[in-house]
N, C-alpha and C. Protein backbone atom coordinates (compact mmCIF):
# COMPACT_ATOMS: atom_id res chain seq x y z
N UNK A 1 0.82 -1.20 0.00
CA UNK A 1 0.00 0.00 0.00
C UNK A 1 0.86 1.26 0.00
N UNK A 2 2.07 1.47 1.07
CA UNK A 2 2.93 2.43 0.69
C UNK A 2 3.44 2.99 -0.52
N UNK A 3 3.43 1.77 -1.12
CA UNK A 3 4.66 1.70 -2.46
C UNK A 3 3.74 2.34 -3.67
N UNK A 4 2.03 1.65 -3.67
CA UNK A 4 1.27 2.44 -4.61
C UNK A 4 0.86 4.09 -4.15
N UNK A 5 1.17 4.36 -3.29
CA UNK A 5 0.78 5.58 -2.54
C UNK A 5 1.88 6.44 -2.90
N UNK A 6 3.82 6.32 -2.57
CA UNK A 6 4.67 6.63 -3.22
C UNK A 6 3.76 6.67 -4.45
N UNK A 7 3.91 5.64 -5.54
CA UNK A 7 3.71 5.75 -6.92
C UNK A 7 2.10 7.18 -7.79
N UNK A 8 1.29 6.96 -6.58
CA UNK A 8 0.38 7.70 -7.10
C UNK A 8 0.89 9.27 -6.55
N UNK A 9 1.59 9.06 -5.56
CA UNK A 9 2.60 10.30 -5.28
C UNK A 9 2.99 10.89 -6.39
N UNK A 10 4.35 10.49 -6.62
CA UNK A 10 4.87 10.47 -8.26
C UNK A 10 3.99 11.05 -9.58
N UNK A 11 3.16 10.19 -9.59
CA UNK A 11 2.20 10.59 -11.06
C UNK A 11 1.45 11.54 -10.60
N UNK A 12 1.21 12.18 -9.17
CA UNK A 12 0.71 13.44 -9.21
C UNK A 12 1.84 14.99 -9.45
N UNK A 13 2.69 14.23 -9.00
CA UNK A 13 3.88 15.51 -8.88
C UNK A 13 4.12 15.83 -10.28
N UNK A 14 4.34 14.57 -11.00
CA UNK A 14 5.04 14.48 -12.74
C UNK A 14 3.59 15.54 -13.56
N UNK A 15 2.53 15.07 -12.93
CA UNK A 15 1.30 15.54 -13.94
C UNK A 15 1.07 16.74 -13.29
N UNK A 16 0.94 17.29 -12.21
CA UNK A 16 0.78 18.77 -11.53
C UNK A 16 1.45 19.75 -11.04
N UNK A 17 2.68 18.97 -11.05
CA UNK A 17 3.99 19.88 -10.53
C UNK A 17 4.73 20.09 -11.89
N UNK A 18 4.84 21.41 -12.28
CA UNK A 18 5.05 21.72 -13.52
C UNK A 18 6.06 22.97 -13.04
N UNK A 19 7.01 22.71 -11.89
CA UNK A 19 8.05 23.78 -11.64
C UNK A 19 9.41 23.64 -12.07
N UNK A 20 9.65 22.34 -12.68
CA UNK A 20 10.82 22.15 -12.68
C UNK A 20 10.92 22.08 -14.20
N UNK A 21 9.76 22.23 -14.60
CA UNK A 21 9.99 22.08 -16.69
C UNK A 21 10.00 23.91 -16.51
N UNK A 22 9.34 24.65 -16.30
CA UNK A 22 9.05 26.07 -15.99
C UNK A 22 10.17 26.30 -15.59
N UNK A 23 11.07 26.32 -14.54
CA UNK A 23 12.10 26.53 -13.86
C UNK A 23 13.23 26.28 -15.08
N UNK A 24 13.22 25.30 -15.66
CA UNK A 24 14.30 25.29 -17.11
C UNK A 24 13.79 26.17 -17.98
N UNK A 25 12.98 26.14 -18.78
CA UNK A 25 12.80 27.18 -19.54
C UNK A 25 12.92 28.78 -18.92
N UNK A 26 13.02 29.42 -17.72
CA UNK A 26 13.47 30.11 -17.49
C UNK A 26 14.44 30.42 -17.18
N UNK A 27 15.93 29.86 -16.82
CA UNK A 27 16.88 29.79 -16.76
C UNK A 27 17.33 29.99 -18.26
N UNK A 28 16.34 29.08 -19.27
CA UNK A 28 16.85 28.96 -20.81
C UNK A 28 16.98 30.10 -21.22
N UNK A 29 15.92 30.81 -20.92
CA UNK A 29 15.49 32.26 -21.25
C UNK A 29 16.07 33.15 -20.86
N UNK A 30 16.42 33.70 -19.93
CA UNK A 30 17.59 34.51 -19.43
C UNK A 30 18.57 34.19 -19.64
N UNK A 31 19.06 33.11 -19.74
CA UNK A 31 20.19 33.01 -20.50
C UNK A 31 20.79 33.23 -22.05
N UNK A 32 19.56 33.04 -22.57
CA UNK A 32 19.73 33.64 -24.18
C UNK A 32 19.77 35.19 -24.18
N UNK A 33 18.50 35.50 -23.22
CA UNK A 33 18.64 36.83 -23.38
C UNK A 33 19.58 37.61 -22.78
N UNK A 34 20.21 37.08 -21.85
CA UNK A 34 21.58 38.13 -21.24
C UNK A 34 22.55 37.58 -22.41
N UNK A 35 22.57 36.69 -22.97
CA UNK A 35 23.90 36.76 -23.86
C UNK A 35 23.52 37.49 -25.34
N UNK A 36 22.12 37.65 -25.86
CA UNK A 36 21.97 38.44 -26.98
C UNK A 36 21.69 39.52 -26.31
N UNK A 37 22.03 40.01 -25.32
CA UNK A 37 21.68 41.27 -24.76
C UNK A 37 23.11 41.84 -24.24
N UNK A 38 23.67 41.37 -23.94
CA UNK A 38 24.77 41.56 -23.35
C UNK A 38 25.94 41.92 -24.55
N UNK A 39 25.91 41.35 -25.75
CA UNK A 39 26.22 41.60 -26.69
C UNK A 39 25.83 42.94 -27.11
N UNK A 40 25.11 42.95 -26.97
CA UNK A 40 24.44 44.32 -27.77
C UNK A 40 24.52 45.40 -26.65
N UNK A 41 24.72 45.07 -25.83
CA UNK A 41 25.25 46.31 -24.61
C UNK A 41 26.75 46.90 -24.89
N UNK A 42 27.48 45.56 -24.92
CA UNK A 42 29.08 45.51 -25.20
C UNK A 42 29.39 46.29 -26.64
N UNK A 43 28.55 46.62 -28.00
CA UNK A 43 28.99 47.02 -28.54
C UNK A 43 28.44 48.70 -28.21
N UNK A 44 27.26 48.51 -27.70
CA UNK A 44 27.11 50.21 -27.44
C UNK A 44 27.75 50.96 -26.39
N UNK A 45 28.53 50.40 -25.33
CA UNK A 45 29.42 50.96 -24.03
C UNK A 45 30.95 51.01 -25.08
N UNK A 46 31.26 50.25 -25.94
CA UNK A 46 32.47 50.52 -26.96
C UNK A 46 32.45 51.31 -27.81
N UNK A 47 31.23 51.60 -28.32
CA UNK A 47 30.99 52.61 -29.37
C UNK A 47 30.83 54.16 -28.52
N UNK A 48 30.21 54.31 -27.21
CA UNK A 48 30.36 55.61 -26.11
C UNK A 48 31.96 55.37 -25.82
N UNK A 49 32.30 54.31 -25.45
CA UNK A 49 33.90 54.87 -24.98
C UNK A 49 34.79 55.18 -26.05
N UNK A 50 34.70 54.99 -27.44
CA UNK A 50 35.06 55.64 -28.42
C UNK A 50 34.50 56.94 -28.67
N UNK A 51 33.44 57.39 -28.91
CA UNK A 51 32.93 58.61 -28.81
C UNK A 51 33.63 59.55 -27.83
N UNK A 52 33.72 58.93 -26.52
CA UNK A 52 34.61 59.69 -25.35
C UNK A 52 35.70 60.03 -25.46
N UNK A 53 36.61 58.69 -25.91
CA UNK A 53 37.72 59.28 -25.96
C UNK A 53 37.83 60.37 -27.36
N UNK A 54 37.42 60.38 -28.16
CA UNK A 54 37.35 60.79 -29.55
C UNK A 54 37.27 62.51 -29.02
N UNK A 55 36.11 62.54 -28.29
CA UNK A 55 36.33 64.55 -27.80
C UNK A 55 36.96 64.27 -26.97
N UNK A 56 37.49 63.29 -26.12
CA UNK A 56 38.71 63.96 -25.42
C UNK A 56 40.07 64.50 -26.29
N UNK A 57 40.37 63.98 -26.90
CA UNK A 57 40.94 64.27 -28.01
C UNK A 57 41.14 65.25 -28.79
N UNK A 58 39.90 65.74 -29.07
CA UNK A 58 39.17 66.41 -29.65
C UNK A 58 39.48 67.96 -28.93
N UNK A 59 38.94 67.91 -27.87
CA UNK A 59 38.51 69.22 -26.83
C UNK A 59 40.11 69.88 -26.37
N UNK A 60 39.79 71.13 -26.22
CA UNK A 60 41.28 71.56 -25.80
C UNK A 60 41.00 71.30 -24.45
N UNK A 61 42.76 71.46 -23.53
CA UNK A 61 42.37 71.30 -22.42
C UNK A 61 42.30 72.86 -21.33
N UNK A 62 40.96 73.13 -21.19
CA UNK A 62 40.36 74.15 -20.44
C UNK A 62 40.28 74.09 -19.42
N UNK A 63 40.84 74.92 -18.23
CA UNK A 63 40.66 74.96 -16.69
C UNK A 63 39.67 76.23 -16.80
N UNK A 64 38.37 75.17 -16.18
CA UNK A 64 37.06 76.32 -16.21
C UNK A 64 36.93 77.00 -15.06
N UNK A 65 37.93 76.48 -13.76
CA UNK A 65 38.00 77.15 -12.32
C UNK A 65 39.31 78.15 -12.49
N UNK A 66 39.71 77.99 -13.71
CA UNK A 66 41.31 78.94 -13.29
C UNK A 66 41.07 80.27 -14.26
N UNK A 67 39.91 80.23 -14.27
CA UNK A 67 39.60 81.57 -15.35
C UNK A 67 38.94 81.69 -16.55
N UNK A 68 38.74 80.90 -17.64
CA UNK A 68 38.49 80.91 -18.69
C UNK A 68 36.94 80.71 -18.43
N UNK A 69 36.16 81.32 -17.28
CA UNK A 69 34.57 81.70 -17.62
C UNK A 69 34.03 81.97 -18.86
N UNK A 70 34.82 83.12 -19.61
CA UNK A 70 34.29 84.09 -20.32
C UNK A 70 34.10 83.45 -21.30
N UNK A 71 34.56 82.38 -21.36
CA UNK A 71 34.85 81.21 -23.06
C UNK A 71 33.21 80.54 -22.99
N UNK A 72 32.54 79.95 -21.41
CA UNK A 72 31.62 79.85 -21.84
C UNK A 72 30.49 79.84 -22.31
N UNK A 73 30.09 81.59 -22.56
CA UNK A 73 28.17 81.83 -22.96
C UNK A 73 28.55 80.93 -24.50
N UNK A 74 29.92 81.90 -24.96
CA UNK A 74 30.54 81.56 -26.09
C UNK A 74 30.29 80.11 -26.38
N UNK A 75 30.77 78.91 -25.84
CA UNK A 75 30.75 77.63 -25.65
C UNK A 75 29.59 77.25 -26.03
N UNK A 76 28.92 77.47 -24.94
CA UNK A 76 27.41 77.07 -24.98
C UNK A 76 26.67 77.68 -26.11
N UNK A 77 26.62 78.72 -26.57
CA UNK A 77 25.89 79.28 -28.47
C UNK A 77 26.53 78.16 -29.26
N UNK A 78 27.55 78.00 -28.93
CA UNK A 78 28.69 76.92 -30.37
C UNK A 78 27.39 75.78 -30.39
N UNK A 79 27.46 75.63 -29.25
CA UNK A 79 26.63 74.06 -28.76
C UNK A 79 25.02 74.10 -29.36
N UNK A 80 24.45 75.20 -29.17
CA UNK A 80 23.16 75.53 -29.21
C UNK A 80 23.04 75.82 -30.69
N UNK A 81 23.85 75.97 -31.52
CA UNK A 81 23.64 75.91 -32.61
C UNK A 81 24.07 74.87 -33.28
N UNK A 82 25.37 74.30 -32.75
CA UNK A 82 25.55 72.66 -33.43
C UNK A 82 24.32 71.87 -33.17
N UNK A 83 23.94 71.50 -32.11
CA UNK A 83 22.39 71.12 -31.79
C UNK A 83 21.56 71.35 -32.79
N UNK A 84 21.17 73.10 -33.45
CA UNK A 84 20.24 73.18 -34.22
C UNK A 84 20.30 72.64 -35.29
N UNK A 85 21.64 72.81 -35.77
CA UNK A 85 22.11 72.25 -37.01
C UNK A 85 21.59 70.74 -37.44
N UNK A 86 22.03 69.88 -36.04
CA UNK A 86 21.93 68.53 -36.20
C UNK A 86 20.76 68.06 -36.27
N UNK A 87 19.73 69.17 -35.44
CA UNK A 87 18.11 68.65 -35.65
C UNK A 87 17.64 68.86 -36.86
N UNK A 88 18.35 69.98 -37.66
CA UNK A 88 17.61 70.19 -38.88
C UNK A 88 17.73 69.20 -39.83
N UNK A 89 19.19 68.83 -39.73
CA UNK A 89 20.01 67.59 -40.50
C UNK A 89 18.94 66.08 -40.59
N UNK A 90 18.74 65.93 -39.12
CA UNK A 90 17.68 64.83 -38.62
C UNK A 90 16.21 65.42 -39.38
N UNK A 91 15.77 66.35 -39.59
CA UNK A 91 14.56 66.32 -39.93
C UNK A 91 14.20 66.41 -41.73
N UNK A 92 15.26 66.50 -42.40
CA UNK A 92 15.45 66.77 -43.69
C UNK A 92 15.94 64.87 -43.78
N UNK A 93 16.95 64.42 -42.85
CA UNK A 93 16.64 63.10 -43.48
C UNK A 93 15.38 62.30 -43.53
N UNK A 94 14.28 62.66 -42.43
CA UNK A 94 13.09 62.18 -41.83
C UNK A 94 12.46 62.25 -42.88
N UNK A 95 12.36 63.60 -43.29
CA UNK A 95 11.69 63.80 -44.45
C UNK A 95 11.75 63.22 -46.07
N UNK A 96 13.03 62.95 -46.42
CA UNK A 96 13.56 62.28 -47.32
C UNK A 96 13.19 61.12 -47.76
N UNK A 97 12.82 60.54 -46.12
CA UNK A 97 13.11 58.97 -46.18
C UNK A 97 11.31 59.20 -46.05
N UNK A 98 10.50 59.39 -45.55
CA UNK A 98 9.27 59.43 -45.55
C UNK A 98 9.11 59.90 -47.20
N UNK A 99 9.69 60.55 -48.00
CA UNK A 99 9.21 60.92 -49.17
C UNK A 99 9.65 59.71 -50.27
N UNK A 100 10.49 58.92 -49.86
CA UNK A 100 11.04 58.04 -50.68
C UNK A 100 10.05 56.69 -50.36
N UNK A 101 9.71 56.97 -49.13
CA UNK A 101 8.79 55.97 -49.03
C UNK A 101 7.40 56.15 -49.52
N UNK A 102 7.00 57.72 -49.36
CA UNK A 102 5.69 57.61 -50.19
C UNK A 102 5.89 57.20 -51.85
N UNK A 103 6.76 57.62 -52.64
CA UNK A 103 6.92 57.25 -53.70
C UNK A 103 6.99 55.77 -53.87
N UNK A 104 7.51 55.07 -52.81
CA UNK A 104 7.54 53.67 -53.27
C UNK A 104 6.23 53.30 -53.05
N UNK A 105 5.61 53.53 -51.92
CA UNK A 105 4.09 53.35 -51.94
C UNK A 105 2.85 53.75 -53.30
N UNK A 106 3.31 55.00 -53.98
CA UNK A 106 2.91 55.40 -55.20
C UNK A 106 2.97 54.47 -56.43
N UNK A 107 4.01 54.20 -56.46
CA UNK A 107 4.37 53.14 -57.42
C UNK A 107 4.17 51.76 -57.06
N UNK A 108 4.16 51.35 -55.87
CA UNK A 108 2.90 50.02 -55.94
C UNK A 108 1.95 50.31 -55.97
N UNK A 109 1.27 51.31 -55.35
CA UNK A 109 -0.15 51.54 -56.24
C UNK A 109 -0.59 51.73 -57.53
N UNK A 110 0.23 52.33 -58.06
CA UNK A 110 0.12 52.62 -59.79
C UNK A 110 0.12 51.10 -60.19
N UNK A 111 1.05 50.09 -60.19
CA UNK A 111 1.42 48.94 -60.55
C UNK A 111 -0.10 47.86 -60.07
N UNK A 112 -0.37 47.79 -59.04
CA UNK A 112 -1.84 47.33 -58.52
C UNK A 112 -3.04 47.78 -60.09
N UNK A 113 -2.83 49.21 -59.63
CA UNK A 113 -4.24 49.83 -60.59
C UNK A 113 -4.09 49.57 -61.87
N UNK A 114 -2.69 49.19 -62.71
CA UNK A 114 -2.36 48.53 -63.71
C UNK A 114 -2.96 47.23 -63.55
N UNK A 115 -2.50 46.53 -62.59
CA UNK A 115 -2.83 44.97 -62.85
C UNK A 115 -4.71 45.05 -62.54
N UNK A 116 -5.14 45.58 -62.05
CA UNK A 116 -6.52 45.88 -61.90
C UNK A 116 -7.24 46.24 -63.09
N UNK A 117 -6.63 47.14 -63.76
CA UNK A 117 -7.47 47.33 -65.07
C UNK A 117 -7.57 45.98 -65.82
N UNK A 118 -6.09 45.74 -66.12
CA UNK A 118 -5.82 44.39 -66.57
C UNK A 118 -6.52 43.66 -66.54
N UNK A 119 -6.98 42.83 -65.36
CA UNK A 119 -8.07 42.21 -65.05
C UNK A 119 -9.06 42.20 -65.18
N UNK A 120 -9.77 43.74 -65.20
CA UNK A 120 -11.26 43.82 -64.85
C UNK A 120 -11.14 43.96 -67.10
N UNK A 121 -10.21 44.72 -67.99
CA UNK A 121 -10.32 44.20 -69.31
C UNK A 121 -10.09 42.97 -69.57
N UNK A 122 -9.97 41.88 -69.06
CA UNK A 122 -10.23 40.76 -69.42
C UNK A 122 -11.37 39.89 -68.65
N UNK A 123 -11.96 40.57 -67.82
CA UNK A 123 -13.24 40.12 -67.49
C UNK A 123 -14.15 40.42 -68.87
N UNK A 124 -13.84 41.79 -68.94
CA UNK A 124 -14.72 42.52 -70.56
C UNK A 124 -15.21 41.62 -71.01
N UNK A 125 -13.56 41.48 -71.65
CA UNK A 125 -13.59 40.09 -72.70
C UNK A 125 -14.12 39.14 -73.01
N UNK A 126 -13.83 38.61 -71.90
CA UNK A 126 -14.63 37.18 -71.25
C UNK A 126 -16.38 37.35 -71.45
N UNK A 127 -16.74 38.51 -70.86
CA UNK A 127 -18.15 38.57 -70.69
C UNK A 127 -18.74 38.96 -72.17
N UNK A 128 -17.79 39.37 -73.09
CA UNK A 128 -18.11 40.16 -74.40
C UNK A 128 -18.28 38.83 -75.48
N UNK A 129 -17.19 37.60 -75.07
CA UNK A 129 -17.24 36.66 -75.66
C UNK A 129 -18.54 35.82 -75.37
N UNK A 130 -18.78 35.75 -74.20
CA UNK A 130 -20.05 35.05 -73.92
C UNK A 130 -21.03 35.72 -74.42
N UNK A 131 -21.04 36.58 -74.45
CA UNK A 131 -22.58 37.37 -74.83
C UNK A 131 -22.50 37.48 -76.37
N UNK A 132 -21.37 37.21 -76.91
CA UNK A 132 -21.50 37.34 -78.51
C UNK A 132 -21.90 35.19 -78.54
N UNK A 133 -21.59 34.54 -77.69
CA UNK A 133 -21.68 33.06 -77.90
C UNK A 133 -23.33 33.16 -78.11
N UNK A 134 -23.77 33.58 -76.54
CA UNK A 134 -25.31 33.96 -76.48
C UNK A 134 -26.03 34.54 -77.60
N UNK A 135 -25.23 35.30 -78.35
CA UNK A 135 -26.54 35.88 -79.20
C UNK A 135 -26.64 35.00 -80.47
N UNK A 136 -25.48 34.10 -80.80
CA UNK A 136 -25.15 33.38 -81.60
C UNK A 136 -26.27 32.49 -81.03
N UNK A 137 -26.27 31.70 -80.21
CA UNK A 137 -26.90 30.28 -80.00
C UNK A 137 -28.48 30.85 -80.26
N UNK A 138 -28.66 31.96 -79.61
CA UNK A 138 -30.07 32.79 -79.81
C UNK A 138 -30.67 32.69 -81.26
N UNK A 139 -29.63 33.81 -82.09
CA UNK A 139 -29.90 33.90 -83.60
C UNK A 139 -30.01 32.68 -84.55
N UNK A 140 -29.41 31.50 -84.18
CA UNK A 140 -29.60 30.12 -84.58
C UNK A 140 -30.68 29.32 -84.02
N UNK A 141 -31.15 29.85 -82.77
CA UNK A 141 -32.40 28.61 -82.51
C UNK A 141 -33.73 29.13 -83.32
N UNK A 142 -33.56 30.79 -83.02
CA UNK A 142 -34.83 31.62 -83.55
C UNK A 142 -35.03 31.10 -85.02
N UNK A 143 -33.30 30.89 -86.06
CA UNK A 143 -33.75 30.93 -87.08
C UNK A 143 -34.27 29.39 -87.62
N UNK A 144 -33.63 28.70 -86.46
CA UNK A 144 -34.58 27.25 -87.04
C UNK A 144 -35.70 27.62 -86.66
N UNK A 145 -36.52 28.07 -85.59
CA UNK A 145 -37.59 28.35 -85.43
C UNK A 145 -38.30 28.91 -86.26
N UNK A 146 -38.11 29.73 -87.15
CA UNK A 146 -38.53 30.30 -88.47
C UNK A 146 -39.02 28.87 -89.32
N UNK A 147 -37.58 29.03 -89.71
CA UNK A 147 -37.89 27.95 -90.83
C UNK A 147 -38.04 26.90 -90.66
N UNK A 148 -38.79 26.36 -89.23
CA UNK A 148 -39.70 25.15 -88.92
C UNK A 148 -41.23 25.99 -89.23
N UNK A 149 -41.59 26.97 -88.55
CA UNK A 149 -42.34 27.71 -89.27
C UNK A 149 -43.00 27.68 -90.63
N UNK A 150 -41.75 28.51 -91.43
CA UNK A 150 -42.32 28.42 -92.93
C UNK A 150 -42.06 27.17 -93.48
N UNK A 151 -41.83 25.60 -92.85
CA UNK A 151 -42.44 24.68 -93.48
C UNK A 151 -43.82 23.96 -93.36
N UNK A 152 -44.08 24.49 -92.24
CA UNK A 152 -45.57 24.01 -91.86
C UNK A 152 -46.51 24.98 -92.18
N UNK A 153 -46.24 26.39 -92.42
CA UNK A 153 -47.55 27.18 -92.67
C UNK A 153 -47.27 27.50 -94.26
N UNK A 154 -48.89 27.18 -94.47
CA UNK A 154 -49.15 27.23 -96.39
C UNK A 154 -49.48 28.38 -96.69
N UNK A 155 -48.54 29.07 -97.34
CA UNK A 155 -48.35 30.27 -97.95
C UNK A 155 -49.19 30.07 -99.76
């Protein structure tokens, strides 16, 4: 009796205890994602510490406590207009690329309304052919109908 009691133990844990399949797939999961994440951190903290060092480089070296105040309203306009510059830069590409995209959108539509005509003239067709079949089968029954007609009535 123990041993089936263990056992129905077991087949309840395996069928209702669902922490240890859950518990792997989350481990799985954070683990993919800190390493495709972590990657992609590593190249953007390399690409800022290049940027960094790049104006360090770049920048003269200014002692802003030993006097050279006066350099910065100056400084700061440089800045306030490189800024403007760069937003305008950003909004002329925005624009570019939104205009290149409406055109491509234009031209699949044109290409659609091509293949649309296309289609709906060969529906024409289709319906122009039948209706010339129709008037054919028409104009041939009528005219036997006639001339079953004028063999039976005595003229």
């Amino acid at each position: 009796m123990d041993k089936i009691t263990k056992d129905v133990g077991d087949i309840q844990s395996r069928l209702l205890n669902h922490r240890p399949i859950i518990n792997a797939e989350i481990r799985y999961f954070v683990r993919e994602f800190e390493e495709k994440r972590g990657n992609r951190e590593n190249r953007l903290l390399e690409n800022l510490n290049k940027m960094v060092a790049e104006t360090n480089e770049q920048m003269p070296s200014t002692d802003v406590q030993g006097g050279n105040l006066g350099m910065m309203p100056d400084l700061i306009k440089r800045l306030e207009a490189a800024n403007h510059m760069a937003d305008r830069v950003q909004q002329r590409e925005l624009e570019a690329q939104q205009s290149t995209q409406m055109q491509v959108n234009m031209e699949r539509l044109k290409e659609e309304w091509a293949d649309f005509l296309k289609e709906q003239q060969r529906l024409k067709e289709e319906v122009d052919e039948e209706h010339a079949r129709a008037v054919g089968q028409l104009s041939t029954h009528y005219s036997e109908k006639k001339m079953d007609l004028t063999k039976f009535s005595p003229l």
